[in-house]
Protein backbone atom coordinates (compact mmCIF):
# COMPACT_ATOMS: atom_id res chain seq x y z
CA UNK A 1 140.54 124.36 69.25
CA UNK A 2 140.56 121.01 67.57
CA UNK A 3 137.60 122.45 64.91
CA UNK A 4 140.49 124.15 64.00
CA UNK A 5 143.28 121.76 64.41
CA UNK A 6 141.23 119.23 62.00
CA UNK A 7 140.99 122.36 59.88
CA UNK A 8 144.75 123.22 59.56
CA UNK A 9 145.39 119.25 58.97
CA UNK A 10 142.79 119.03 56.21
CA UNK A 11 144.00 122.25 54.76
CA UNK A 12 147.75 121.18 54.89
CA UNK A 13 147.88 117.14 54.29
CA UNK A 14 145.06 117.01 51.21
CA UNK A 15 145.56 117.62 47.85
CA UNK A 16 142.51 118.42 45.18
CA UNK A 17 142.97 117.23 41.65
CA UNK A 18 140.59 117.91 38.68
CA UNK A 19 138.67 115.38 38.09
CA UNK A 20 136.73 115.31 34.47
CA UNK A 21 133.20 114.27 34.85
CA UNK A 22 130.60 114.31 31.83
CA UNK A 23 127.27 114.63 32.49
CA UNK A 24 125.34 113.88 29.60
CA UNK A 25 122.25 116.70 30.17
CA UNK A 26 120.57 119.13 27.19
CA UNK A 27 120.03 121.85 29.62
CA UNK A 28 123.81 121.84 31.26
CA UNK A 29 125.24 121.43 27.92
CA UNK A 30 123.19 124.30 26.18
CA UNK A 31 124.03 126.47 29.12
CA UNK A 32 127.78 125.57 28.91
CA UNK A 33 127.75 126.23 25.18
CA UNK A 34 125.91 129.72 25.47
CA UNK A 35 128.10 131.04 27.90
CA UNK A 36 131.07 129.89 25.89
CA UNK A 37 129.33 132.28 23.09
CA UNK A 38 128.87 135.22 25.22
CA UNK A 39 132.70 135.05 26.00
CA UNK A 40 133.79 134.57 22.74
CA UNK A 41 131.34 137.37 21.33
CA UNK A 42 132.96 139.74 24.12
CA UNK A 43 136.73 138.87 23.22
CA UNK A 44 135.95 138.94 19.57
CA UNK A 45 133.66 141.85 18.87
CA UNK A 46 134.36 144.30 22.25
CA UNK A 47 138.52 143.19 22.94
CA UNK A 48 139.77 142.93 19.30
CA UNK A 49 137.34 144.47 16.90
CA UNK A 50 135.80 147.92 18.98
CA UNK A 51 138.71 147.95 21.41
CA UNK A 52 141.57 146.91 19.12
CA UNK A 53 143.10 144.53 21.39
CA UNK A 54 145.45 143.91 19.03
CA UNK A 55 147.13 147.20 19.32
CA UNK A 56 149.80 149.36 20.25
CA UNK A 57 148.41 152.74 21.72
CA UNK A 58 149.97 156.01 22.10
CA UNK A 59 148.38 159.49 23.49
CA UNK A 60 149.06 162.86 21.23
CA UNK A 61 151.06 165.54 21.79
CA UNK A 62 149.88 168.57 20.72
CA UNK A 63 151.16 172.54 20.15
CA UNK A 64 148.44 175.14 18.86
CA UNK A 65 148.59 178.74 17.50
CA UNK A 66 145.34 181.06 17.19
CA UNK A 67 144.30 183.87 14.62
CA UNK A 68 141.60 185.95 14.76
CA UNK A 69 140.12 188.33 12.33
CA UNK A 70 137.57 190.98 12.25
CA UNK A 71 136.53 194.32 12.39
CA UNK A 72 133.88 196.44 14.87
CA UNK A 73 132.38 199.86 14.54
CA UNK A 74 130.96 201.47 17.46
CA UNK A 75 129.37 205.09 17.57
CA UNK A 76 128.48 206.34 21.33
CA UNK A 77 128.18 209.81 22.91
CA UNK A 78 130.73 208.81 25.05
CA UNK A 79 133.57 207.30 22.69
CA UNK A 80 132.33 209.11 19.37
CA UNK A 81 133.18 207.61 16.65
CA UNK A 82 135.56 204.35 16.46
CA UNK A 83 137.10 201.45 14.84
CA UNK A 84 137.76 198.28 17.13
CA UNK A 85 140.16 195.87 15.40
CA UNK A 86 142.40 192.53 16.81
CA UNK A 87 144.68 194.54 18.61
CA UNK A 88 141.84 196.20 20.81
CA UNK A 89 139.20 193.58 21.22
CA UNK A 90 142.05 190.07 21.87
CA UNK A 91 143.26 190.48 25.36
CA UNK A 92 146.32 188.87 25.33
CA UNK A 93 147.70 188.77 22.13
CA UNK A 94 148.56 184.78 22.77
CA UNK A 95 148.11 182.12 24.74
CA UNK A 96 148.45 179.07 24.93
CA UNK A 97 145.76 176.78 23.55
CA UNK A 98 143.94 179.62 24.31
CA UNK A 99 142.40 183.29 23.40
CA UNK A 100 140.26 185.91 24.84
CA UNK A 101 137.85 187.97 23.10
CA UNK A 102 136.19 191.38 24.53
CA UNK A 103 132.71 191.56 23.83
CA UNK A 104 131.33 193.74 26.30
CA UNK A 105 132.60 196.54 28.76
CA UNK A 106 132.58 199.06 31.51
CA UNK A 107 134.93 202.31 31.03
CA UNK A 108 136.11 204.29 33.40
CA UNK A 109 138.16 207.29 31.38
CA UNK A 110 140.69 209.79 32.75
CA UNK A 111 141.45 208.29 36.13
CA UNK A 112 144.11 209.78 38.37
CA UNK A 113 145.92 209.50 41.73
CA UNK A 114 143.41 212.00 44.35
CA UNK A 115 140.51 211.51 47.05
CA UNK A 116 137.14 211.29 46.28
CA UNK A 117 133.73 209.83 47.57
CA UNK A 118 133.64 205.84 47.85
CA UNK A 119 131.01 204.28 45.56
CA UNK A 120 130.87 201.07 47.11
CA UNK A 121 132.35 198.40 49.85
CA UNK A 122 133.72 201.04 52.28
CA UNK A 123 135.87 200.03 54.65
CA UNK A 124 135.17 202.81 56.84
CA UNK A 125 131.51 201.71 57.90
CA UNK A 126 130.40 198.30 58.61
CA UNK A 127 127.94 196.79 56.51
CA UNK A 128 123.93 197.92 56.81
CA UNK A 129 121.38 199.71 55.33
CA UNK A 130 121.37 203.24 55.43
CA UNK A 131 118.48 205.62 56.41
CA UNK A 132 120.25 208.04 53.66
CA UNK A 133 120.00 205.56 50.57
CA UNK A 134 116.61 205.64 49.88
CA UNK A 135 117.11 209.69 49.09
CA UNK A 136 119.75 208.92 47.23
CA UNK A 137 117.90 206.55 44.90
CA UNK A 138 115.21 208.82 44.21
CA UNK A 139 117.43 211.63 43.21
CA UNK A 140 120.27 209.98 41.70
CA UNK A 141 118.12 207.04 39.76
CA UNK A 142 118.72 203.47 39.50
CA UNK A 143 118.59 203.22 35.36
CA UNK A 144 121.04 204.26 32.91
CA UNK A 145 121.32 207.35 31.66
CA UNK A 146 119.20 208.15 27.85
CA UNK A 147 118.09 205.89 25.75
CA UNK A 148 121.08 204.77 24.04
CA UNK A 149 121.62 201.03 23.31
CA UNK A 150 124.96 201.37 23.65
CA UNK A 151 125.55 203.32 26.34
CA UNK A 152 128.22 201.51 29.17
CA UNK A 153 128.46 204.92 31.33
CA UNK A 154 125.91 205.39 34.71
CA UNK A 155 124.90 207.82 37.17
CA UNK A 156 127.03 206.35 40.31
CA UNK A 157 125.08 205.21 43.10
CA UNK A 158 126.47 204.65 46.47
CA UNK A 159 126.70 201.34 48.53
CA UNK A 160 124.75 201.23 51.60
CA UNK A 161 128.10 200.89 53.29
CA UNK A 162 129.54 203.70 51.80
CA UNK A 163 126.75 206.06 52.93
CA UNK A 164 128.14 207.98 56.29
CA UNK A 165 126.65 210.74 58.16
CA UNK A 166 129.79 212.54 59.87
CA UNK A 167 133.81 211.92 59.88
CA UNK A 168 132.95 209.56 63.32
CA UNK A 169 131.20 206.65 60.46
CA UNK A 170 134.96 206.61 58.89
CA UNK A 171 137.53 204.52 59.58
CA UNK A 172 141.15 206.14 58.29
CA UNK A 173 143.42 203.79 56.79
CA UNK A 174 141.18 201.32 56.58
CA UNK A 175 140.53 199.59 53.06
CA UNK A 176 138.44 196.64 52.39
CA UNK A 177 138.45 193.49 50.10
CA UNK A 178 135.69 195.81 47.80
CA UNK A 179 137.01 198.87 48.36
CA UNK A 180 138.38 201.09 45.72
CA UNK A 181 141.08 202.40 47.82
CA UNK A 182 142.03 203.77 51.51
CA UNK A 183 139.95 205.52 53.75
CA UNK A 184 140.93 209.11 54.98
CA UNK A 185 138.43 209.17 57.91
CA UNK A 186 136.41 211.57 56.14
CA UNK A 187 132.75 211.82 55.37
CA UNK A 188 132.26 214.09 52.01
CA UNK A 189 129.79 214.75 49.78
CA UNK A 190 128.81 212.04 47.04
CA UNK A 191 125.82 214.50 45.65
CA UNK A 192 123.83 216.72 46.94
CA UNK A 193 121.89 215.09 49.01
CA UNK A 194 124.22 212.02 50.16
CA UNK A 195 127.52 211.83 51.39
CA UNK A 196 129.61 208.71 51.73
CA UNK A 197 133.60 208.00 53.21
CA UNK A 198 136.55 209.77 51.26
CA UNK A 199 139.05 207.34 50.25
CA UNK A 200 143.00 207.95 48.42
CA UNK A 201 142.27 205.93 44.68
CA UNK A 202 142.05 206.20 41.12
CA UNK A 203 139.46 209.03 40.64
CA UNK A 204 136.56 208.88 39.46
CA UNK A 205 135.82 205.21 41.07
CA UNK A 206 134.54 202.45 39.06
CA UNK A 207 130.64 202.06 39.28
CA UNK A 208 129.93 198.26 37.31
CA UNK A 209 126.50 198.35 38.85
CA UNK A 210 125.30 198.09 35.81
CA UNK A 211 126.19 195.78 32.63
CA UNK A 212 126.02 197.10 29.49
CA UNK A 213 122.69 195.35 27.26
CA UNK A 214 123.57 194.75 24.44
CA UNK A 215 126.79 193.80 24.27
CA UNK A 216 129.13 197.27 23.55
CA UNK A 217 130.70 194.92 20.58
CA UNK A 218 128.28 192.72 19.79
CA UNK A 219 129.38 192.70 16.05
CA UNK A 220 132.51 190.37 17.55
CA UNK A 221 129.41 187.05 16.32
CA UNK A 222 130.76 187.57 12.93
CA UNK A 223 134.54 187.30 13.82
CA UNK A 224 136.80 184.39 12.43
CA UNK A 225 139.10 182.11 14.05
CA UNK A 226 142.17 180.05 12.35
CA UNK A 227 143.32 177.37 14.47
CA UNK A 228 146.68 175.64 14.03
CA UNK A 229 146.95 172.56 15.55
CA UNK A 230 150.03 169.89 14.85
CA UNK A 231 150.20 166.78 16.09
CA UNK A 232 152.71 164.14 16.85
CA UNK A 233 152.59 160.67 18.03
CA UNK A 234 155.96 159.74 19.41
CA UNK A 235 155.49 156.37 19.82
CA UNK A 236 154.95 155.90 16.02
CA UNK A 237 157.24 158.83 14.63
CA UNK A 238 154.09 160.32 12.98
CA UNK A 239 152.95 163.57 12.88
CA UNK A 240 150.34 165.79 11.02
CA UNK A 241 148.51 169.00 11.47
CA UNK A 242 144.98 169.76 10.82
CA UNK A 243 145.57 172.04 7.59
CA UNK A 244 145.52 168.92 5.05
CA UNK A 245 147.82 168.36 2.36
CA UNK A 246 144.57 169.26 0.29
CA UNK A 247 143.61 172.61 1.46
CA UNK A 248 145.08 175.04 -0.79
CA UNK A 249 145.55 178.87 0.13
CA UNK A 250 142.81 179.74 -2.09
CA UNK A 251 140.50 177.65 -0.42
CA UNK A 252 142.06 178.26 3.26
CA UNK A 253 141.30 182.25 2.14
CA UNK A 254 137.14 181.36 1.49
CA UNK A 255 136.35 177.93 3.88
CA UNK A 256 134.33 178.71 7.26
CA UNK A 257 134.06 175.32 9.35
CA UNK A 258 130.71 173.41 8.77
CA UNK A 259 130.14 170.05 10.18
CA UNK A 260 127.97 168.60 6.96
CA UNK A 261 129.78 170.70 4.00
CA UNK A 262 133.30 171.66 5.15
CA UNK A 263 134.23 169.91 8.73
CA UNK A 264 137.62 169.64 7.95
CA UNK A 265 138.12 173.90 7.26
CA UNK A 266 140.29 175.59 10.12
CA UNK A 267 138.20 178.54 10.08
CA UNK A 268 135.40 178.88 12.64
CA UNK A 269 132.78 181.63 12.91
CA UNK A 270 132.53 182.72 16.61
CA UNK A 271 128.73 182.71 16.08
CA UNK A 272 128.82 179.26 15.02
CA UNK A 273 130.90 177.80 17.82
CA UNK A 274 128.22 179.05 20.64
CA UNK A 275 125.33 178.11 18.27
CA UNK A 276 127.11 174.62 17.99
CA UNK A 277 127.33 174.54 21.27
CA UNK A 278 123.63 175.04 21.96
CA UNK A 279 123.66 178.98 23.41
CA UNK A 280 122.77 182.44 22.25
CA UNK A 281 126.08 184.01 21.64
CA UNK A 282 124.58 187.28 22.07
CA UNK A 283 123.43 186.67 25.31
CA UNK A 284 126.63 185.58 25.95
CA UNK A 285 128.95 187.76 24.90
CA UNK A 286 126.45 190.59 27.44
CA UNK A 287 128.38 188.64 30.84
CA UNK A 288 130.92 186.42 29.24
CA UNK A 289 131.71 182.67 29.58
CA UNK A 290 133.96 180.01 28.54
CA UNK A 291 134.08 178.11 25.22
CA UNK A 292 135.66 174.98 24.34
CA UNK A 293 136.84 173.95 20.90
CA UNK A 294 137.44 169.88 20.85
CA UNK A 295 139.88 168.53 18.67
CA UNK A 296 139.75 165.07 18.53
CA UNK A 297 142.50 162.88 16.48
CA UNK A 298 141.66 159.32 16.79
CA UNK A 299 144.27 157.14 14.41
CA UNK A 300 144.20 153.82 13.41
CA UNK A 301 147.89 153.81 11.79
CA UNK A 302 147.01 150.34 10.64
CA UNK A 303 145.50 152.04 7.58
CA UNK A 304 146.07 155.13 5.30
CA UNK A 305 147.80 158.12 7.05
CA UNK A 306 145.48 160.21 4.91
CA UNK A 307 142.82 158.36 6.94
CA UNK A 308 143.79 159.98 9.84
CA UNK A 309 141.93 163.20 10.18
CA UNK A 310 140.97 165.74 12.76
CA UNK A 311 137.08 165.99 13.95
CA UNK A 312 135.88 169.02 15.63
CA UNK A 313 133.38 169.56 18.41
CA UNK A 314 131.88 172.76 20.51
CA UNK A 315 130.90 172.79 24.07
CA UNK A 316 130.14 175.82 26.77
CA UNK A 317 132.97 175.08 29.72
CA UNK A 318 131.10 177.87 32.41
CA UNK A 319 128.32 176.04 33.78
CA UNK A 320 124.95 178.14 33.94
CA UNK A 321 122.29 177.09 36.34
CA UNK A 322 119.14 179.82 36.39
CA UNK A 323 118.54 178.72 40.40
CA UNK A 324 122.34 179.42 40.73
CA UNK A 325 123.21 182.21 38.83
CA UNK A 326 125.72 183.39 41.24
CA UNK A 327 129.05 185.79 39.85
CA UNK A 328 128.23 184.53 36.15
CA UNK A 329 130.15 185.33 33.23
CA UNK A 330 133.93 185.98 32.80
CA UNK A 331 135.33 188.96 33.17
CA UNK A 332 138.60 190.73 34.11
CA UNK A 333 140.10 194.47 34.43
CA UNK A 334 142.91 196.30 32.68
CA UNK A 335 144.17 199.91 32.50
CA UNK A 336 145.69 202.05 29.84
CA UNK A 337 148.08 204.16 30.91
CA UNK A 338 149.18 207.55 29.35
CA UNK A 339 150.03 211.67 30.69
CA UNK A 340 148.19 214.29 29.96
CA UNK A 341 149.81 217.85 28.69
CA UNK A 342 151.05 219.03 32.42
CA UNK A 343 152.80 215.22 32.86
CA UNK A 344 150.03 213.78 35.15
CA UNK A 345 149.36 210.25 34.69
CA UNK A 346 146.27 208.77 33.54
CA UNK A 347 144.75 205.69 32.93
CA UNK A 348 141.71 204.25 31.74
CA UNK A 349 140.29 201.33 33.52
CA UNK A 350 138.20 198.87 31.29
CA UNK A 351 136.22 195.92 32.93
CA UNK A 352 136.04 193.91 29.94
CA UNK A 353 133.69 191.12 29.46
CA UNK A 354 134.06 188.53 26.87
CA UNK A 355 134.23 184.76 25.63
CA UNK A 356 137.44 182.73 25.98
CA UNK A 357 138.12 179.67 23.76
CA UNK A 358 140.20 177.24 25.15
CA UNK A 359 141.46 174.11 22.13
CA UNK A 360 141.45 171.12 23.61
CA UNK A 361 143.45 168.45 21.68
CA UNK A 362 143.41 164.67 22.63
CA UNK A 363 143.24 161.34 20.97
CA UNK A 364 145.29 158.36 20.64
CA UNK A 365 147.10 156.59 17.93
CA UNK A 366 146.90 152.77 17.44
CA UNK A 367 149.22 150.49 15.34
CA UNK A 368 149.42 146.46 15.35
CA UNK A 369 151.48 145.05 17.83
CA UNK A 370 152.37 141.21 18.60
CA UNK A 371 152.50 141.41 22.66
CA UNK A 372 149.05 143.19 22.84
CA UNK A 373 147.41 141.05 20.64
CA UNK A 374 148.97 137.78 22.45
CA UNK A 375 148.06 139.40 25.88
CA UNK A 376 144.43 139.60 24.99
CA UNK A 377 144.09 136.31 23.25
CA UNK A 378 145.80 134.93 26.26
CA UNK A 379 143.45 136.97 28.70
CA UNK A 380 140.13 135.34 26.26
CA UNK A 381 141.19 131.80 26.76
CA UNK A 382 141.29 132.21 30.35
CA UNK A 383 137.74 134.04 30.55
CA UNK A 384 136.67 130.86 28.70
CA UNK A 385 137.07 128.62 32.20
CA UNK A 386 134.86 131.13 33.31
CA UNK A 387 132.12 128.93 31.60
CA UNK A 388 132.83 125.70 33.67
CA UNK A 389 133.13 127.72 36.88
CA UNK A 390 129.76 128.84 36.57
CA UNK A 391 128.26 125.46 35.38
CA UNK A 392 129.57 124.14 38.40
CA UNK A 393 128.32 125.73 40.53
CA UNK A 394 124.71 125.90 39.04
CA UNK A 395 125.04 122.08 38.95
CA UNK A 396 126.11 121.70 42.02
CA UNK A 397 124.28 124.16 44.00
CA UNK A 398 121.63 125.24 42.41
CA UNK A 399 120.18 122.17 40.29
CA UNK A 400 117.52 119.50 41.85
CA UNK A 401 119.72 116.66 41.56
CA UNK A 402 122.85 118.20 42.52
CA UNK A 403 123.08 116.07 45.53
CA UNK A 404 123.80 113.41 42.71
CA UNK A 405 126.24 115.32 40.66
CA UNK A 406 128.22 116.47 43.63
CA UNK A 407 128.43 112.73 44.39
CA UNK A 408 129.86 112.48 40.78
CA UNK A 409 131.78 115.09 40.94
CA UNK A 410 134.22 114.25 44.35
CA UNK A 411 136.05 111.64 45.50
CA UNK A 412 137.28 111.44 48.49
CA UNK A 413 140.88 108.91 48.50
CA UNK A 414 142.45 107.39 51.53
CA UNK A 415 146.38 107.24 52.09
CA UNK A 416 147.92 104.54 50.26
CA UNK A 417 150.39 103.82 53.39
CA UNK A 418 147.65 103.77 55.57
CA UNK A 419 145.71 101.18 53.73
CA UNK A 420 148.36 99.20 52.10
CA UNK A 421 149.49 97.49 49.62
CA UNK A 422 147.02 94.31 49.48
CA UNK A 423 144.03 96.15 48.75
CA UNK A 424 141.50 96.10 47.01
CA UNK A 425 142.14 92.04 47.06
CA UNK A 426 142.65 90.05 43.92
CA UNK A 427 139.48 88.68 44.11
CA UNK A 428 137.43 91.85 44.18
CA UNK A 429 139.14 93.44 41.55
CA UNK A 430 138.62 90.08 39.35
CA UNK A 431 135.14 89.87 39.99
CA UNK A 432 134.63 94.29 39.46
CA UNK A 433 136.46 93.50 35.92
CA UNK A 434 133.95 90.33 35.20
CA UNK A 435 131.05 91.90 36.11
CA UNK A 436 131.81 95.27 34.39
CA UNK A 437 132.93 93.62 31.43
CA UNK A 438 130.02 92.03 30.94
CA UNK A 439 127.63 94.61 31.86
CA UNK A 440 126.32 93.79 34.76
CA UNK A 441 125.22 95.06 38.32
CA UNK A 442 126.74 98.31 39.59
CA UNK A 443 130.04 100.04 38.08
CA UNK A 444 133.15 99.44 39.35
CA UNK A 445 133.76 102.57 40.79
CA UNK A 446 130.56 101.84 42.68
CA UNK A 447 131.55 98.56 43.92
CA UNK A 448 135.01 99.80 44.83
CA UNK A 449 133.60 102.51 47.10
CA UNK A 450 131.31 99.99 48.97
CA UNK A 451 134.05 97.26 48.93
CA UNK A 452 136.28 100.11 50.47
CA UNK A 453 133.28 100.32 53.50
CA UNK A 454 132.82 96.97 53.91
CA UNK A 455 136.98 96.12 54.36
CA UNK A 456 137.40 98.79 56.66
CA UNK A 457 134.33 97.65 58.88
CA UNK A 458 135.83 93.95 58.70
CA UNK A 459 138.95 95.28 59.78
CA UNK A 460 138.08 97.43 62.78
CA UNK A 461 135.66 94.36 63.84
CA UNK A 462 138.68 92.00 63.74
CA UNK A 463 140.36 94.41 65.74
CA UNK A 464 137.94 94.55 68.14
CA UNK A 465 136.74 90.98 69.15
CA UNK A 466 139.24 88.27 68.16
CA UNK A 467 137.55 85.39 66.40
CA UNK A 468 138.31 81.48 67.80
CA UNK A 469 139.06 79.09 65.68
CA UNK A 470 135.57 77.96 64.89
CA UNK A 471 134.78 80.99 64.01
CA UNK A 472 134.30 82.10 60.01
CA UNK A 473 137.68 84.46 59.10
CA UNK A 474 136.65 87.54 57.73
CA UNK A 475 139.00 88.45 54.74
CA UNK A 476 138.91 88.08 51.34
CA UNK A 477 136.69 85.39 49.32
CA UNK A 478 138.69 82.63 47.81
CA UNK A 479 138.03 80.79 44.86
CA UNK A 480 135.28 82.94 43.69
CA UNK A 481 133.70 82.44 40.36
CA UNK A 482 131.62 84.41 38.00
CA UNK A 483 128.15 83.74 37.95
CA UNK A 484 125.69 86.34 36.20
CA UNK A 485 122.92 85.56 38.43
CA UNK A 486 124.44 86.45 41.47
CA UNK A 487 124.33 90.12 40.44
CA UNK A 488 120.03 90.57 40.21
CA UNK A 489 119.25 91.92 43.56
CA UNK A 490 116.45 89.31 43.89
CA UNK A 491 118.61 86.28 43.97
CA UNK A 492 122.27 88.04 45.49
CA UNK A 493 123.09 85.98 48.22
CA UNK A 494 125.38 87.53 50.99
CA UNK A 495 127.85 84.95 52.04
CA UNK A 496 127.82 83.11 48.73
CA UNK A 497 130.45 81.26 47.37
CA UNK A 498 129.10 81.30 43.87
CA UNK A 499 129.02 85.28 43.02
CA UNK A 500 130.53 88.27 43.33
CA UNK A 501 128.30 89.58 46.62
CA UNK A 502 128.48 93.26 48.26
CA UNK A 503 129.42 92.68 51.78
CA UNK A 504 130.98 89.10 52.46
CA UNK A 505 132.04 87.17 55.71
CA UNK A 506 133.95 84.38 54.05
CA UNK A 507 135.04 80.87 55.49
CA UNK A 508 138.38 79.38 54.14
CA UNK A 509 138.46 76.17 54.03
């Protein structure tokens, strides 16, 4: 309890003051000066010249527009054949800072409202294996049907849950997450040598067992994107868009981006933009994935606003790990809807697999500004006492002598109304002045501290044990005079009234 009494009275009645010391050593100087440098080379070259400290900054704001162009030809048993153009292969027309491109598919033509045989993910079984499979694969087949590259339609083959043996393996009105509709409680015939659970759905089910290799429109590598992007910093008022002032409609009709010989053209080859980004775009387009055009617009308003120009950059946004190759791609479904001669509806269901390009704009704008620029200078000089903080402490802590410089470095004062008024005495501080002047014997700050000692032990032993009159008085020395000698520790005489000596018991006379 009184550790931390003495504690609370140190910590509220004392009062620390810098005190300037200079300590006249090559290797705390150096290391003073060198840090000092590293600072300055950090405010300097990082803060104001890489950073621009001396800045205003302002993020973009951004609106883009897409175009795409190109044409496909596909011949197949199936489709005959047939012209694919914008309108069928860009799923949505628009988005924002966005677009979709089909590159691959599964069809499933001339679906209507009825009951037919599950294909897969019944809900009227729970999941297993089923003795009744392993006929089915040998007469149905597991491959696609002829040899035709482009072929996207397979012989169906039945989930193991979907497999049943009589009505009692159905559930009715039962229909699972992977179900392609409602269960009627019925086992029917899938072939002729399987059967599987009879649900209410679009007939024929989906089968997307299998994805179609190559890509169905694999030509889509040669397609060509326009990309509108304008800009606007509204900090500064200033605005641009990345068709320059330059770019003429001739040349906007013929350009196709290219980082070395046109990188500011609008117009990117699909190709390109996977190829840029590192991947196959043919093995891409088979499952799908997710592109990302970068638009970067990094201003320094300070200069030319023809200076300030767009730069472009690819990456792949789907991550694809070969260990983890779990639901890859990007894909989605869609129906076409339409009646046939009698007025039944129809629809054709198309899994469609395909790239997506998302633009993505940033950047920021910077323009000189006073505050900034005094903030950071400000912030500098600070970081600058940084240097004497850490010199300290290696001098103090971590240096041989720093039992010596620590000595230097504090000094401890007593309270002037506690020691009063008469001291140091007169003749001290006459004698410190003499002997300093002339340059001899310790320093005065040295002989004050010791003088301070040797007048509080003379007081406390006065207090203690009065003297009688015969006694020597113990006070100040009287009548003292200079004398050089006295100060060569060989002839210093304690008691002396000749000299100037450390620790004197006077007599007054």
């Amino acid at each position: 309890m009184a550790g931390c009494c003495a504690a609370l009275a140190a910590f509220l009645f004392e009062y620390d003051t810098p005190r300037i010391v200079l300590i006249r050593s090559r290797k705390v100087g150096l290391m003073n000066r060198a840090v000092q440098l590293l600072i300055l080379a950090y405010v300097i070259g990082w803060v104001f010249v890489w950073e621009k400290g001396y800045q205003e900054t302002d993020s973009v704001v951004s609106s883009v527009t897409t175009k795409v162009k190109g044409v496909a030809v596909t011949n197949t048993s199936e489709l005959g054949f047939r012209i694919w153009d914008v309108a069928d292969y860009v799923i949505p027309a628009q988005e924002e800072n966005s677009l979709f491109i089909m590159t691959n598919m599964i069809l499933t033509i001339n679906q209507t409202q009825g009951l037919c045989p599950e294909v897969g993910g019944s809900p009227g079984r729970a999941p297993g294996p089923h003795p009744s499979l392993h006929t089915c694969l040998q007469v149905c087949g597991a491959g696609p049907r002829g040899p035709s590259s482009h072929s996207f339609f397979f012989f169906q083959i039945p989930d193991a849950t979907s497999v049943c043996e009589s009505d009692a393996s159905c559930t009715a009105g039962s229909a699972g997450t992977h179900s392609n509709g409602v269960s009627t409680g019925r086992c029917v015939p899938f072939n002729g040598s399987v059967k599987t659970c009879e649900v209410a759905a679009w007939c024929p089910v989906e089968d997307d067992t299998h994805v179609p290799q190559p890509a169905f429109l694999k030509a889509t590598e040669n397609f060509t994107l326009l990309v509108k992007n304008n800009i606007w910093y509204p900090k500064f008022n200033f605005s641009k868009r990345n068709i320059l002032p330059n770019i003429t409609t001739t040349y906007l009709k013929s350009c196709t981006y290219d980082a070395k010989t046109d990188p500011f053209c609008p117009i990117f080859r699909l190709g390109k933009i996977v190829e840029n980004a590192g991947h196959s775009f043919q093995d891409m387009a088979v499952e799908g994935g997710i592109m990302g055009i970068q638009v970067n617009w990094d201003c320094n308003l300070d200069r030319a606003a023809s200076l300030c120009l767009p730069r472009y950059s690819f990456r792949r946004l789907d991550t694809r790990d070969v260990d983890h190759n779990v639901s890859p791609g990007y894909n989605f479904r869609f129906a076409k809807y339409y009646k046939d001669l009698a007025g039944n509806e129809q629809r054709t269901l198309i899994k469609a697999y395909g790239i997506r390009f998302d633009i993505i704009v940033f950047g920021k704008a910077g323009k000189f500004d006073v505050i900034p620029t005094m903030i950071n200078i400000g912030s500098g000089l600070a970081l600058l006492g940084m240097a004497t903080v850490l010199c300290d402490i290696i001098v103090l802590y971590c240096m041989k002598k720093r039992l010596y410089y620590r000595e230097k470095k504090y000094k401890y004062v007593e309270d002037y109304e506690q020691v009063g008024p008469s001291w140091p005495p007169p003749a001290e501080v006459s004698c410190l002045q003499g002997a300093e002047a002339m340059g001899m014997g310790p320093s005065r700050e040295a002989l004050l501290q010791r003088l301070t000692w040797v007048w509080h032990s003379v007081t406390l032993l006065a207090q203690a044990a009065p003297l009688s009159a015969a006694a020597p008085s113990l006070g100040p020395c009287t009548g003292l005079t200079l004398n050089p000698a006295s100060f060569q520790p060989a002839t210093s005489q304690v008691g002396s009234d000749n000299g100037c000596p450390e620790k004197a018991w006077c007599t007054h006379t």
